[in-house]
Protein backbone atom coordinates (compact mmCIF):
# COMPACT_ATOMS: atom_id res chain seq x y z
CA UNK A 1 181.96 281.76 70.06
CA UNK A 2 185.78 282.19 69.19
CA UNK A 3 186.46 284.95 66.42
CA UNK A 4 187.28 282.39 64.17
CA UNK A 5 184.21 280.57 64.42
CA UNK A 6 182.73 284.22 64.29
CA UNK A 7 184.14 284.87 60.83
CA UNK A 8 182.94 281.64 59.58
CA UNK A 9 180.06 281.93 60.82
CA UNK A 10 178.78 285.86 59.37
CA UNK A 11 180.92 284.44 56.10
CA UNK A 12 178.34 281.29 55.95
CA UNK A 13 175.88 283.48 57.15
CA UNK A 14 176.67 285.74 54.01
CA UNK A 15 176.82 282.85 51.57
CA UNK A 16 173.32 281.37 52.41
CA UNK A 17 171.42 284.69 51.90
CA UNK A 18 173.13 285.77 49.04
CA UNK A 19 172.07 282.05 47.58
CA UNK A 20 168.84 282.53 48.70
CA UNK A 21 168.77 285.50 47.11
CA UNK A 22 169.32 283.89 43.61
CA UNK A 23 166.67 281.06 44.56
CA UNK A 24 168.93 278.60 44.55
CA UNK A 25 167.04 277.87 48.29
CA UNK A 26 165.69 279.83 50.38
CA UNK A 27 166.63 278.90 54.37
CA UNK A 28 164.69 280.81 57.22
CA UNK A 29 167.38 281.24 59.12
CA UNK A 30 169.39 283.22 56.27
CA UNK A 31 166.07 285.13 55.88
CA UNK A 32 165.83 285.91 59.85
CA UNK A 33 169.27 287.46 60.07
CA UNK A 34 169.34 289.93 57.73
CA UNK A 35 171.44 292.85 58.96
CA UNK A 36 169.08 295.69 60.03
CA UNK A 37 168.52 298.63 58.26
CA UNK A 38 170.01 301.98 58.91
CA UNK A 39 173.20 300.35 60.36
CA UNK A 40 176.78 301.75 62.20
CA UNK A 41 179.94 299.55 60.87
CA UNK A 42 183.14 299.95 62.59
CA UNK A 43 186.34 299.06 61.21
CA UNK A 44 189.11 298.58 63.61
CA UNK A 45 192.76 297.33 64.07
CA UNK A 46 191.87 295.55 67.43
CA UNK A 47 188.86 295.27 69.55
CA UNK A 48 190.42 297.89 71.84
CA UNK A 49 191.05 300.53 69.19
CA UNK A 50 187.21 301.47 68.53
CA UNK A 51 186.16 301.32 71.79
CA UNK A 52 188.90 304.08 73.09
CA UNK A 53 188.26 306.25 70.22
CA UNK A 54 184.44 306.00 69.32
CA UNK A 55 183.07 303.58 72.21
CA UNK A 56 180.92 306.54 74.01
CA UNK A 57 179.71 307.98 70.75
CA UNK A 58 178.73 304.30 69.26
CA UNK A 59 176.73 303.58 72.86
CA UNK A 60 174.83 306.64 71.78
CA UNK A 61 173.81 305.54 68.66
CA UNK A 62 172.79 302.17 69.64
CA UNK A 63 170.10 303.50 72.24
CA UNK A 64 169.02 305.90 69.57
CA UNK A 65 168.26 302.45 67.74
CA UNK A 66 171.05 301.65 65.64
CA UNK A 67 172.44 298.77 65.06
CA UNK A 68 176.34 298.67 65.45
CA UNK A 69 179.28 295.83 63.52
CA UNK A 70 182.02 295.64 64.17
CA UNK A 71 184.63 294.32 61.11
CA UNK A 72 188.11 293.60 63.17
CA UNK A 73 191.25 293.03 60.65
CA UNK A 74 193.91 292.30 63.60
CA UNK A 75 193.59 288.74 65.64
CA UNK A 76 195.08 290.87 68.70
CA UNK A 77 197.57 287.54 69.38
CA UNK A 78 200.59 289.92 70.71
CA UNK A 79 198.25 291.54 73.16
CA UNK A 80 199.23 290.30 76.73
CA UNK A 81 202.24 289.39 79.14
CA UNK A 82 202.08 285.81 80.38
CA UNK A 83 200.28 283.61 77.50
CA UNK A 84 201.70 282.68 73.65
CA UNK A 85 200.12 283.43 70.75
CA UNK A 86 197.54 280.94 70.61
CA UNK A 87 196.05 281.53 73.66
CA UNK A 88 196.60 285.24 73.58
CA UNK A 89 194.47 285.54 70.53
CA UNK A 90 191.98 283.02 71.88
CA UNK A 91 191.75 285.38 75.47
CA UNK A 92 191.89 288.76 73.61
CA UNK A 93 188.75 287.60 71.12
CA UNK A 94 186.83 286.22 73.79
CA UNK A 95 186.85 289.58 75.91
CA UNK A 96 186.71 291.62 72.69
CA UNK A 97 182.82 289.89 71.75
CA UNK A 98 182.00 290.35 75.74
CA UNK A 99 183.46 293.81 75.20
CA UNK A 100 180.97 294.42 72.06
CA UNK A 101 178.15 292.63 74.04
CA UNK A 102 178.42 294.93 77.00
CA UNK A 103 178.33 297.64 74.30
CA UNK A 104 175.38 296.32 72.88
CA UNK A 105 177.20 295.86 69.46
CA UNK A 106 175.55 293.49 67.26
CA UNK A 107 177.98 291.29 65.64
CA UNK A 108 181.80 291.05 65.68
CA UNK A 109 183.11 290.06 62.65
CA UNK A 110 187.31 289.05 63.29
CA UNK A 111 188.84 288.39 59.80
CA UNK A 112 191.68 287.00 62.35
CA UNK A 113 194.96 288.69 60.17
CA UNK A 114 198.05 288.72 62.45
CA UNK A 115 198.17 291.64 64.65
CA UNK A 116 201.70 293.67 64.26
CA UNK A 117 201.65 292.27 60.69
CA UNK A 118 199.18 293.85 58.38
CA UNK A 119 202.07 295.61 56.45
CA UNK A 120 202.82 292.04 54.98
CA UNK A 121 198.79 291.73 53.30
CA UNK A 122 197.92 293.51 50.43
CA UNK A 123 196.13 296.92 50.97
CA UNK A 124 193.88 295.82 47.72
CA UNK A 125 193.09 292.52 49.62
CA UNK A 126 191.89 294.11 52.90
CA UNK A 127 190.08 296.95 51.01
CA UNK A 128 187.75 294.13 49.45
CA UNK A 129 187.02 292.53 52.77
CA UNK A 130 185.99 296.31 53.92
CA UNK A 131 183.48 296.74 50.21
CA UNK A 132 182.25 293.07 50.87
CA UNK A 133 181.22 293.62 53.71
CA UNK A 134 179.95 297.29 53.25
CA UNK A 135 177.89 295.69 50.58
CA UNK A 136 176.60 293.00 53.14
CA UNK A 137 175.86 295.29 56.00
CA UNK A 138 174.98 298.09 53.91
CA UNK A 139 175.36 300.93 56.55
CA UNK A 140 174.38 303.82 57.09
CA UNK A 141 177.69 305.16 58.70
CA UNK A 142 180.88 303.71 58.50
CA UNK A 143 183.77 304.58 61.40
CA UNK A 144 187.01 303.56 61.03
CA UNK A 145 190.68 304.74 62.37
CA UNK A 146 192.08 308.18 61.24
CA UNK A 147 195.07 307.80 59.26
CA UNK A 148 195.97 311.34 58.88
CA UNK A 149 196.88 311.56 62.79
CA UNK A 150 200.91 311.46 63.35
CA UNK A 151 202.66 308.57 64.97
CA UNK A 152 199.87 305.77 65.21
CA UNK A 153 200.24 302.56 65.53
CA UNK A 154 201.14 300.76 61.83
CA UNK A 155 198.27 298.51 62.02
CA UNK A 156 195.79 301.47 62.89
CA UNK A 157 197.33 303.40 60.11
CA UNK A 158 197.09 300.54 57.74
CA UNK A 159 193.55 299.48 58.52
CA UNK A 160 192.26 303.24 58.34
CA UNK A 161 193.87 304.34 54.79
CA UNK A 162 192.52 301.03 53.84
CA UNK A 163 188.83 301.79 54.91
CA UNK A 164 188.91 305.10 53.63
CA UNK A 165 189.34 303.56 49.66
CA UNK A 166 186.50 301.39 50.28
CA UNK A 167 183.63 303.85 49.88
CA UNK A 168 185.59 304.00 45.99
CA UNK A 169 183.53 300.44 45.62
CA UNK A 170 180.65 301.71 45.90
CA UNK A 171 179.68 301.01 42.08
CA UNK A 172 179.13 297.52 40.56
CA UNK A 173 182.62 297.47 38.59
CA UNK A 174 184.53 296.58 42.23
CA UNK A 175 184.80 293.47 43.11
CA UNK A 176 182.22 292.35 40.67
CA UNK A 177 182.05 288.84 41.97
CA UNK A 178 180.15 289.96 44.75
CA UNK A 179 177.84 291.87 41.93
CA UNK A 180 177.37 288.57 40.45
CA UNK A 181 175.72 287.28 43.38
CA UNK A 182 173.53 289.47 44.37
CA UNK A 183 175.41 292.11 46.19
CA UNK A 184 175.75 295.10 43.85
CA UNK A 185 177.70 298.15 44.86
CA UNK A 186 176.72 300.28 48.14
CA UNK A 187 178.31 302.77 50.29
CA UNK A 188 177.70 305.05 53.36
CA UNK A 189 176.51 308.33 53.41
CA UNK A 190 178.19 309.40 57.07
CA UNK A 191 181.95 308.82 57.72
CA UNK A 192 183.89 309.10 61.33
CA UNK A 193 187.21 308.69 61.09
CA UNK A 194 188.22 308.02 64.82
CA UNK A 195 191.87 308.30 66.50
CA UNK A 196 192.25 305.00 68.98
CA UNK A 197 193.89 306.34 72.49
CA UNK A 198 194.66 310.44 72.35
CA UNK A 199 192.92 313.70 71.45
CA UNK A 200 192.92 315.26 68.24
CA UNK A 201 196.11 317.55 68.08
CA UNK A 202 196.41 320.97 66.13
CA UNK A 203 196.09 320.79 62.66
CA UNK A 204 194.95 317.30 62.61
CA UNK A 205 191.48 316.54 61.11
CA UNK A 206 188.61 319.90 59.69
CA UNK A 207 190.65 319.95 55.87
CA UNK A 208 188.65 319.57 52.81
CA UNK A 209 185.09 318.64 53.08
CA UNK A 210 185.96 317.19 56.77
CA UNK A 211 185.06 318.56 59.44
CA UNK A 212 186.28 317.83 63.37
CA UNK A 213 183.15 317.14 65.12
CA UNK A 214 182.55 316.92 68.99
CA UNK A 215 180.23 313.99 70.68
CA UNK A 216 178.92 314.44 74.28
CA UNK A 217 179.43 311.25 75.78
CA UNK A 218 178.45 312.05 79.53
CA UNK A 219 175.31 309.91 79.60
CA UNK A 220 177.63 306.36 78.23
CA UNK A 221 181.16 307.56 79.22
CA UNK A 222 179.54 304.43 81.96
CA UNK A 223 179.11 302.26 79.56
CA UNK A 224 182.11 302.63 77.68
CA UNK A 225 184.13 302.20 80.91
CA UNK A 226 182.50 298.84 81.94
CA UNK A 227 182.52 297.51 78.07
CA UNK A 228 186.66 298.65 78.00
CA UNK A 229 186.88 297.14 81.19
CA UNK A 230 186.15 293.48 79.76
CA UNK A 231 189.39 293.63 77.94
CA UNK A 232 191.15 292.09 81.14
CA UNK A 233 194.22 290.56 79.59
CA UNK A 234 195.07 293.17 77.09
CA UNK A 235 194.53 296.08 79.98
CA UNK A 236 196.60 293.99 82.46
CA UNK A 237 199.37 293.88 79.92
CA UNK A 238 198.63 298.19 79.65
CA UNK A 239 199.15 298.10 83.22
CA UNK A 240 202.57 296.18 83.11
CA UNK A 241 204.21 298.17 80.82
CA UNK A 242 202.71 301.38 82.42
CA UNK A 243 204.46 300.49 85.29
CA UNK A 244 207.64 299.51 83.84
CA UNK A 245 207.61 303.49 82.29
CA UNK A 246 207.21 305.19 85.55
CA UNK A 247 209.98 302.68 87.31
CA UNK A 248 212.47 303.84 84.82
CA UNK A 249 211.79 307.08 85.00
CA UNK A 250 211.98 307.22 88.58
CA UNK A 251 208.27 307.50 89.51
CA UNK A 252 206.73 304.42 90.59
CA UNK A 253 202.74 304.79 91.78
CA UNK A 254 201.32 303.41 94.65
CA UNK A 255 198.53 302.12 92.78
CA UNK A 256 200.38 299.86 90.74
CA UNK A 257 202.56 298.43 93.78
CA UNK A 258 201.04 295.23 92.91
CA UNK A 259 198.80 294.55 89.40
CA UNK A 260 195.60 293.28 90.25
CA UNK A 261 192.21 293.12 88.86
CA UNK A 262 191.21 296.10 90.83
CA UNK A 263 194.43 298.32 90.25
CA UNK A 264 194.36 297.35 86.21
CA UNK A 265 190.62 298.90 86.42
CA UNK A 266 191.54 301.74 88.28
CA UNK A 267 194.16 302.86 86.10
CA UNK A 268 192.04 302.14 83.07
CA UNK A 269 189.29 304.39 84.48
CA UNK A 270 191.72 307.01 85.14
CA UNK A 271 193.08 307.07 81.68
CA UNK A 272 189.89 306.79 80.15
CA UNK A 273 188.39 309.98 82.26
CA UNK A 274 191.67 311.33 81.57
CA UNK A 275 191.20 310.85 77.51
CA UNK A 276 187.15 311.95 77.60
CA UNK A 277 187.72 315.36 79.78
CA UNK A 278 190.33 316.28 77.52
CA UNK A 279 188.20 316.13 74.40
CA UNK A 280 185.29 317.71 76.89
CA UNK A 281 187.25 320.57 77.74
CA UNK A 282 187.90 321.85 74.33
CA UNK A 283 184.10 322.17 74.21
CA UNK A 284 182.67 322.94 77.65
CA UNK A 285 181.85 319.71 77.95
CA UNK A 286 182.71 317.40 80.81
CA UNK A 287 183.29 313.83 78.51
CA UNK A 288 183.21 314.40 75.02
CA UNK A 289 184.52 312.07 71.71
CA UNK A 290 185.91 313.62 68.17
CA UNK A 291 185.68 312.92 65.18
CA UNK A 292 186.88 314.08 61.56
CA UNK A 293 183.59 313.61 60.41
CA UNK A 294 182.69 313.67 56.33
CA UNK A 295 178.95 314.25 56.04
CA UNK A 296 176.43 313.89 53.25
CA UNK A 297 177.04 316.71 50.23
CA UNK A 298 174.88 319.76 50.15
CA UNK A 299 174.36 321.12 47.06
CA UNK A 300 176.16 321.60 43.48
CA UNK A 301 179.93 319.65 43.60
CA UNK A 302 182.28 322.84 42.22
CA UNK A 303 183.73 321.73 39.23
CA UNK A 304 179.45 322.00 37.93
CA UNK A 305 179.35 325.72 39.82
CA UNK A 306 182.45 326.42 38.17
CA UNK A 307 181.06 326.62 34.80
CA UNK A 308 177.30 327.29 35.70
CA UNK A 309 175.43 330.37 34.83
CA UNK A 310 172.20 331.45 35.80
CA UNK A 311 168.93 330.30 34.32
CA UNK A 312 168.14 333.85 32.40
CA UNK A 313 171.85 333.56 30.46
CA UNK A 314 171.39 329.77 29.45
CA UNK A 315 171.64 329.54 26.07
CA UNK A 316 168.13 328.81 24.25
């Protein structure tokens, strides 16, 4: 199924529940695909932006039991180094759904925007694709790119301020058409905001509420690897340019002599244990993910403790 016919299809899928939901009719396939409980959504750029940055962790949670969507905002059509657009877009969507698949992801939902070109859609526009869907899905935890980080990519930066407004529709009064219908205002209670291809860097991430949290990946860094490694004709074009870098600076590598199947993998592999013990050695850890994680609130928010006095010196 092309990502297109992906987004029609979770869009139809949408549709007929929320319609059944009214009792306008009641079909039992809209019934039998209700999005499981307890649910991980991810919010990415491109299909290979969550898998760098969060794929070990999100293999975790899915053999604790959780189900895992994925809601993709960039049609990845610039992504390779021999084919146009069209056909670029149709190879890069293809191996992104194997990608999730391998993963064990549930669903891939590609709203098919033009990769390189989010600046030119409306911030408002994409933020109600993210609450629709939040109010569809209704996860538990909600992961999406980390647009504090310096120097990303515009489209990761774009797609993660975006995300991180949506939990503000978490009330009815946002996009109340969806209210109207049947899908009345919801939002997570765990956020990971995830950087795509590099560590966290020093005072990046752990201000405010946040906090930078650490995930042991060792038992799926595996998995990851073989669900990345789907992603043949964006990684080949990783490879090209990779090479063209160390040519021009003087330092070609053996291993990339000639760009195969098996010398794309390797060097993929390498990066990826590259990116993983880097995390890992921060924390004694041999493969590790990071996270600047925002957690459930404990207790009294301050502007109540501010003001609050004990029980005994209440007024009467």
């Amino acid at each position: 199924m092309s990502g297109w016919q992906m987004s029609t299809y979770t869009l139809r899928r949408g549709l007929l529940s929320a319609l059944a939901a009214l009792g306008v009719f009641a079909p039992a396939a809209a019934a039998a695909e209700k999005p499981e409980p307890n649910g991980v959504l991810v919010v990415t750029a491109s299909a290979r932006d969550y898998l760098f940055g969060a794929g070990g962790t999100l293999a975790k949670m899915i053999e604790q039991g959780r189900p895992v969507y994925v809601l993709q905002f960039g049609n990845d059509e610039k992504d390779s180094t021999e084919l146009g657009p069209a056909a670029t877009r149709l190879a890069n969507n293809q191996e992104g759904e194997r990608a999730a698949r391998q993963l064990g992801v549930k669903e891939v939902l590609n709203l098919g925007h033009k990769s390189g070109e989010l600046a030119y859609i409306s911030s408002s526009e994409m933020r109600n694709q993210v609450m629709t869907m939040v109010r569809f899905y209704k996860p538990e935890i909600l992961f999406f790119p980390d647009w504090y980080a310096h120097y990303l990519d515009d489209d990761v930066y774009r797609v993660g301020r975006m995300a991180e407004e949506a939990p503000y529709g978490g009330g009815n009064y946002f996009v109340q058409e969806m209210t109207y219908i049947g899908y009345g205002g919801y939002a997570a209670r765990e956020y990971y905001f995830y950087i795509p291809q590099r560590p966290y860097r020093p005072r990046e991430g752990g201000e405010g509420q946040a906090q930078l949290r650490h995930v042991d990946i060792g038992s799926t860094f595996d998995h990851k690897v073989r669900a990345i490694l789907e992603l043949k004709t964006s990684n080949r074009r990783y490879a090209f340019h990779t090479r063209q870098r160390l040519e021009l600076a003087g330092r070609p590598h053996e291993l990339l002599r000639e760009l195969n199947e098996n010398s794309t993998a390797k060097l993929i592999r390498a990066y990826l244990e590259d990116f993983a013990a880097a995390v890992g050695g921060k924390h004694g850890l041999r493969y590790a993910e990071e996270f600047n994680y925002l957690g459930r609130a404990t207790g009294l928010p301050a502007h109540i403790r501010e003001h609050a006095r004990p029980a005994a010196q209440a007024a009467p």
